[in-house]
N, C-alpha and C. Protein backbone atom coordinates (compact mmCIF):
# COMPACT_ATOMS: atom_id res chain seq x y z
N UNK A 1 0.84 -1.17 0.00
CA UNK A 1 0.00 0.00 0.00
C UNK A 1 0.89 1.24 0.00
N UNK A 2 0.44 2.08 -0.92
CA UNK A 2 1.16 3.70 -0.93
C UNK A 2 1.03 4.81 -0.07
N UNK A 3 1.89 5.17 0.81
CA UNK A 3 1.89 5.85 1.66
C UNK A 3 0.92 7.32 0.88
N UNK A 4 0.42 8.29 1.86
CA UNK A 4 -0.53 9.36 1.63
C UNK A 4 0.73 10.33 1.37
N UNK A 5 0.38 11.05 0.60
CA UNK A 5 1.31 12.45 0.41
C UNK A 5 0.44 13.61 0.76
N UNK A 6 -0.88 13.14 1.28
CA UNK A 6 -1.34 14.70 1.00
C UNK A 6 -0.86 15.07 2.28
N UNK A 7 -1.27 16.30 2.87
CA UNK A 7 -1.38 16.73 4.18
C UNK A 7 -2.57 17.54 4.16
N UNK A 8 -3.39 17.22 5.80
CA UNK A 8 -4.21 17.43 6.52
C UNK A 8 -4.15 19.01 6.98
N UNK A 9 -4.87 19.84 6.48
CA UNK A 9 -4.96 21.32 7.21
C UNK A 9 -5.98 21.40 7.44
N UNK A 10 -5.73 21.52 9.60
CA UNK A 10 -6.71 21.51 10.18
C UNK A 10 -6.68 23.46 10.52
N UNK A 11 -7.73 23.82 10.78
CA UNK A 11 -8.12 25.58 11.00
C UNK A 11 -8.33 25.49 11.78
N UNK A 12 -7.99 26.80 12.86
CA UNK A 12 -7.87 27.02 14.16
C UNK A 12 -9.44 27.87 14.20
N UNK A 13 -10.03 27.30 15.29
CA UNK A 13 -11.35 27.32 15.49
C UNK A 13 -11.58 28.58 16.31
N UNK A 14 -11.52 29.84 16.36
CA UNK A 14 -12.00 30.90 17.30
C UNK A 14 -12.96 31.33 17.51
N UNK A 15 -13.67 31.66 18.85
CA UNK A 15 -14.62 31.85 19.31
C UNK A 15 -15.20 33.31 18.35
N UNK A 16 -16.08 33.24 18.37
CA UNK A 16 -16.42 34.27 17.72
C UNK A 16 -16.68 35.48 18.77
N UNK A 17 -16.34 36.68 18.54
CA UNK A 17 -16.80 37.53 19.78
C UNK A 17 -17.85 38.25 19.02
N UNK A 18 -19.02 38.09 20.00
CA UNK A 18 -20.47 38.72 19.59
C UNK A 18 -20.65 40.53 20.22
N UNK A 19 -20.16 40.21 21.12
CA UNK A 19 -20.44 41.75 22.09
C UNK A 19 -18.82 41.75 22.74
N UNK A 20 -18.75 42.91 23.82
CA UNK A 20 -17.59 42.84 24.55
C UNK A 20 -17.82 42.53 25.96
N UNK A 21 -18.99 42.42 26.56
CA UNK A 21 -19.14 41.69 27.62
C UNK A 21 -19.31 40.39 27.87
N UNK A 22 -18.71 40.32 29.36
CA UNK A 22 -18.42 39.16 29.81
C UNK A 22 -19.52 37.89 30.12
N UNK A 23 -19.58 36.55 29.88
CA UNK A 23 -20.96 36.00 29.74
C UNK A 23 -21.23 35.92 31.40
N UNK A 24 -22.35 35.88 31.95
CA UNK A 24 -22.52 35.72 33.42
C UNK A 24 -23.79 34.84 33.15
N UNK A 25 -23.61 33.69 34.06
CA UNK A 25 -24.54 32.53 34.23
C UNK A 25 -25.41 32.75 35.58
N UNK A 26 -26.76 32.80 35.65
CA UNK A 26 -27.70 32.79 36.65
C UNK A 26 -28.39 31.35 36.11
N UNK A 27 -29.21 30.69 37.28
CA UNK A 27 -30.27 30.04 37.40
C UNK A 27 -31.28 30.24 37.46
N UNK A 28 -32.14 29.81 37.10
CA UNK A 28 -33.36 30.54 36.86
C UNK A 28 -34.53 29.24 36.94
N UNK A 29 -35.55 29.29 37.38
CA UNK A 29 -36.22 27.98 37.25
C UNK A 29 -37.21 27.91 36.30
N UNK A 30 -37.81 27.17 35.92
CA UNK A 30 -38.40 26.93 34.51
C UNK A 30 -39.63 28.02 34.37
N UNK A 31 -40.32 27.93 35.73
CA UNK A 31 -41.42 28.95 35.58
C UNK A 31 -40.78 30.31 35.50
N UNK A 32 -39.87 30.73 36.12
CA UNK A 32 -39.18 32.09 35.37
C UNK A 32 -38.77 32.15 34.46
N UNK A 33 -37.59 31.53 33.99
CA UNK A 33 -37.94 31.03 32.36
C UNK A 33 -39.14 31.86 31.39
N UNK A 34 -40.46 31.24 32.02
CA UNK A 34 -41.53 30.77 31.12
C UNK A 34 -41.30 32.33 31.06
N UNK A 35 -42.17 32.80 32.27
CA UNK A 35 -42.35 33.96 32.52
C UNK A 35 -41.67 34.81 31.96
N UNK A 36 -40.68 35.30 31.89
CA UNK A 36 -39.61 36.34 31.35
C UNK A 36 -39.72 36.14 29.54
N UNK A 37 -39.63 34.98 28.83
CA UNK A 37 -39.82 34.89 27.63
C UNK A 37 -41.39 35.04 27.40
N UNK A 38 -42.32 34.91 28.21
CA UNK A 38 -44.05 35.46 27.88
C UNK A 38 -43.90 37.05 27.77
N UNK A 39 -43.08 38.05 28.85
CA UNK A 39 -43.17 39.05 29.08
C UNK A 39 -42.00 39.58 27.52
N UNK A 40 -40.95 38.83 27.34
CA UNK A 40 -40.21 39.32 25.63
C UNK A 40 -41.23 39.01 24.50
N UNK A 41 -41.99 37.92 24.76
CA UNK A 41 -42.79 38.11 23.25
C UNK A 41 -43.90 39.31 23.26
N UNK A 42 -44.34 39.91 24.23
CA UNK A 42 -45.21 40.75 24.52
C UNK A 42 -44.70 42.06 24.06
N UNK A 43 -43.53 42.28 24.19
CA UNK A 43 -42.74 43.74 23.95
C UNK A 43 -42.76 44.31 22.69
N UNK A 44 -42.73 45.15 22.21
CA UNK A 44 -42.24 45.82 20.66
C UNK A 44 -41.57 46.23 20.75
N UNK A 45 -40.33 45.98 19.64
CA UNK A 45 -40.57 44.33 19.14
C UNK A 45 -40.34 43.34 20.45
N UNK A 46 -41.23 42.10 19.87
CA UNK A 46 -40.77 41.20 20.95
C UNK A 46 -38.66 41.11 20.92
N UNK A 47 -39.19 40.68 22.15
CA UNK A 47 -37.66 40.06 22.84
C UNK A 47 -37.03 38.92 22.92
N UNK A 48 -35.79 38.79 22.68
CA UNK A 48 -35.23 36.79 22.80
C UNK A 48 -35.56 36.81 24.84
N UNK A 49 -34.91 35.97 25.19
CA UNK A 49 -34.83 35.40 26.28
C UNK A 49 -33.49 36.32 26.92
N UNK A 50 -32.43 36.34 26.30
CA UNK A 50 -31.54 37.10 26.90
C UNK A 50 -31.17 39.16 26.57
N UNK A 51 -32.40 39.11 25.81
CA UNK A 51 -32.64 40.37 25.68
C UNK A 51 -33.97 40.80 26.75
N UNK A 52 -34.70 40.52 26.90
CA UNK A 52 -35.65 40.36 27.93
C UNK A 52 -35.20 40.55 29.77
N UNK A 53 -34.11 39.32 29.64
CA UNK A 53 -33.94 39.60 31.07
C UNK A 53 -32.47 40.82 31.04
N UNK A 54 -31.88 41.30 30.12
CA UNK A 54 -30.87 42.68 30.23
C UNK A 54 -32.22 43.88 30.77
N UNK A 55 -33.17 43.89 29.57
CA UNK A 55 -34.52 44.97 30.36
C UNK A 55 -34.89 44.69 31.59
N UNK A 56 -35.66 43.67 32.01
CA UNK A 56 -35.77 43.78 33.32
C UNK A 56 -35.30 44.18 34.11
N UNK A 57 -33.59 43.68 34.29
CA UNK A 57 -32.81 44.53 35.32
C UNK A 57 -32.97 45.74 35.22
N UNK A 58 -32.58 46.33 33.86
CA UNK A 58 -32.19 47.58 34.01
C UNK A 58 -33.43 48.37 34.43
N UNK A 59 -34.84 47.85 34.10
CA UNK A 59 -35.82 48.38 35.21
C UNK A 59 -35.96 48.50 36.35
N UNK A 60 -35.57 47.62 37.02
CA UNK A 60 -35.21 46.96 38.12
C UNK A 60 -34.32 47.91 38.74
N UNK A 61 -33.28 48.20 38.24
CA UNK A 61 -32.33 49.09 38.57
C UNK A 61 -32.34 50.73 38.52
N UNK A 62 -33.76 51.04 37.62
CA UNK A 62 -34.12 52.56 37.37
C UNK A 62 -34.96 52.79 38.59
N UNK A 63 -35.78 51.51 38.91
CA UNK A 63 -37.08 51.88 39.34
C UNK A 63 -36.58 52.55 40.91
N UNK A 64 -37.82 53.28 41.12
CA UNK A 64 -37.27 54.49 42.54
C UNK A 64 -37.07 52.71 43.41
N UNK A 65 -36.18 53.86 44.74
CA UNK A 65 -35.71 52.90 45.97
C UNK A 65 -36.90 52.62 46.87
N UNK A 66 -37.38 51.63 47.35
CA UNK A 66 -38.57 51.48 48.57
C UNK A 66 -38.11 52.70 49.77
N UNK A 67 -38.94 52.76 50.40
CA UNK A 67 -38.54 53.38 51.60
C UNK A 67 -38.07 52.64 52.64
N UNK A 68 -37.66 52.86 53.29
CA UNK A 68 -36.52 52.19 54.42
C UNK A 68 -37.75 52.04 55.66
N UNK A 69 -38.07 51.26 56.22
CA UNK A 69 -38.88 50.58 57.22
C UNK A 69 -38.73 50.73 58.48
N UNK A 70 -39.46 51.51 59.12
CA UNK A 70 -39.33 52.05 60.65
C UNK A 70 -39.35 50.86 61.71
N UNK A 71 -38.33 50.79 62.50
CA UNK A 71 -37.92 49.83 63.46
C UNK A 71 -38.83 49.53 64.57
């Protein structure tokens, strides 16, 4: 049998960078889940799942402070 002459060029596989932030993993349980993607398809335009929960926070984070609770 005849040895191969070709050679194999394998390509270096890089991540693709989508944005410049860093990925951060939460848990979330299925009914939030549900919930948060019911509340992105509702939006105009609707929302993915990880566009949905970036809004929330940042509502979350606009919305005024509670008042502080008398002892």
């Amino acid at each position: 049998m005849r040895k191969s002459t070709s050679v194999i060029h394998q390509t270096e596989k890089k991540a693709r960078r989508v944005g410049h932030d860093p990925v951060t993993a939460i848990r979330l349980s299925p009914d939030m889940i549900e919930r948060i993607e019911t509340w992105g398809a509702t939006q105009s335009p609707p929302l993915g799942r990880s566009e949905a929960i970036r809004e929330l926070l940042e509502r979350g984070l606009q919305a005024p402070k509670p008042k502080a609770k008398k002892a």
